[in-house]
Protein backbone atom coordinates (compact mmCIF):
# COMPACT_ATOMS: atom_id res chain seq x y z
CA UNK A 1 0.00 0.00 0.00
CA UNK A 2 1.08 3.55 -1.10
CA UNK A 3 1.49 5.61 2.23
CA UNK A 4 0.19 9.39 0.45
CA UNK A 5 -0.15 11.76 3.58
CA UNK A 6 1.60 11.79 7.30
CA UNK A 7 0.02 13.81 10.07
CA UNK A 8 1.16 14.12 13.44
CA UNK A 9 -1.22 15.39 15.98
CA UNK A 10 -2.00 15.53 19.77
CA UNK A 11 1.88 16.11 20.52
CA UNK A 12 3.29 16.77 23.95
CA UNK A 13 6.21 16.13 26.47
CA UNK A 14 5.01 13.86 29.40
CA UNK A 15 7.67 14.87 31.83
CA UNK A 16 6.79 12.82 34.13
CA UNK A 17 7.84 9.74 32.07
CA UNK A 18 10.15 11.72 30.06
CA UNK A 19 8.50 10.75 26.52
CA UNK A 20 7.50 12.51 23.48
CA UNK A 21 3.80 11.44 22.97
CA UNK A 22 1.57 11.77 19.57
CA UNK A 23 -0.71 10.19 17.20
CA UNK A 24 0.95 9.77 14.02
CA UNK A 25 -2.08 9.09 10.63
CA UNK A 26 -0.67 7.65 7.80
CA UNK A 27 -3.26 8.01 4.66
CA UNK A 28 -3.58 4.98 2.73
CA UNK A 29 -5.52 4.48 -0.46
CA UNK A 30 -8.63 3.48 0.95
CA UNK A 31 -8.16 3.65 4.22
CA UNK A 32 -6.47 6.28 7.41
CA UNK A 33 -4.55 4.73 9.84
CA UNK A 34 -3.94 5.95 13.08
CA UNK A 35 -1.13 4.54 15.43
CA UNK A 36 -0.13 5.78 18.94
CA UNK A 37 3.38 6.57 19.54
CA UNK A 38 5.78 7.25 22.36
CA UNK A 39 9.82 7.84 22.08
CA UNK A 40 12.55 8.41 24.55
CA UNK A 41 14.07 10.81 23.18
CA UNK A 42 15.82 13.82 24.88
CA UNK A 43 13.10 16.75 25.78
CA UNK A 44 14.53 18.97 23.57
CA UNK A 45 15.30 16.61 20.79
CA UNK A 46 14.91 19.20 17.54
CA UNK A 47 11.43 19.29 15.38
CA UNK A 48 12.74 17.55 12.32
CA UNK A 49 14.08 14.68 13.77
CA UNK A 50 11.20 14.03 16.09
CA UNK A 51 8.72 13.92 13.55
CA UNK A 52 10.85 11.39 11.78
CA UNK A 53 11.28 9.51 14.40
CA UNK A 54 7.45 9.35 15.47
CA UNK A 55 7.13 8.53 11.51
CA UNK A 56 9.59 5.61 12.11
CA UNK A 57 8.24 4.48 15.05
CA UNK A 58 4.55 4.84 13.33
CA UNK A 59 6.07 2.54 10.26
CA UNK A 60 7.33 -0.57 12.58
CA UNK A 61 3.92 -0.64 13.87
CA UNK A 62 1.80 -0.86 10.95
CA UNK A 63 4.51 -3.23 9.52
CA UNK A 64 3.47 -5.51 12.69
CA UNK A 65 0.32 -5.82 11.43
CA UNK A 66 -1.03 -9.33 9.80
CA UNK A 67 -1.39 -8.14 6.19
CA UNK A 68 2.31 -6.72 6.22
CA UNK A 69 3.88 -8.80 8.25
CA UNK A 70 2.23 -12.02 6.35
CA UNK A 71 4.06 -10.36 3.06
CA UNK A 72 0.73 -9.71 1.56
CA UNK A 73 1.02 -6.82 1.40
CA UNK A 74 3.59 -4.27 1.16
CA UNK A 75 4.10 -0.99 2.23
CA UNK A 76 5.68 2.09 0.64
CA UNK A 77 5.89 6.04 0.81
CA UNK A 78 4.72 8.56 -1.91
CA UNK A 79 7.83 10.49 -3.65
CA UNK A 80 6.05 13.85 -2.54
CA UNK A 81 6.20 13.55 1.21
CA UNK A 82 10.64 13.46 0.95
CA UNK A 83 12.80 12.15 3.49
CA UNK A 84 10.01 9.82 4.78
CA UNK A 85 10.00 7.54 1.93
CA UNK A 86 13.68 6.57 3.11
CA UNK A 87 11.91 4.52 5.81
CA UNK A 88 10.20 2.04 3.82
CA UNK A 89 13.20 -0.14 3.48
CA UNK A 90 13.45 0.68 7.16
């Protein structure tokens, strides 16, 4: 399936466990996906490589899933949304 869109919302710092937090959607062609993601990363980790790491982190979960992880399907990133497409041999 052709990943076409990435949106990251509902960010914020959770102190208390010292994790980045957000829902990360990843637009498929008939379908959006929404997964849940946490990272330990430092709290003032810059915006760029947060978002690709919540991206990463979104991609090994939806490659968990039965229908990727059976090899029936496969997964891969649109040219237009750049350095994300990278992690799709990831």
């Amino acid at each position: 399936m052709l990943v076409t869109d990435i949106e990251i919302a509902q960010y914020y710092y959770c102190s208390g466990s010292s994790r980045h937090i957000a829902n990360v959607s990843m637009t498929l062609k008939h379908q959006v996906t929404t997964l849940f993601c946490r990272l330990d990363l430092p709290e003032d980790e810059n915006a760029k490589d947060r978002a690709t790491a919540f991206v990463a982190e979104a991609t090994r979960q939806l490659l968990r899933m039965p229908e990727y992880r059976s090899g029936r399907q496969t997964l891969s990133f649109s040219e237009t949304l750049g350095g994300f497409s990278a992690l799709q041999s990831a």
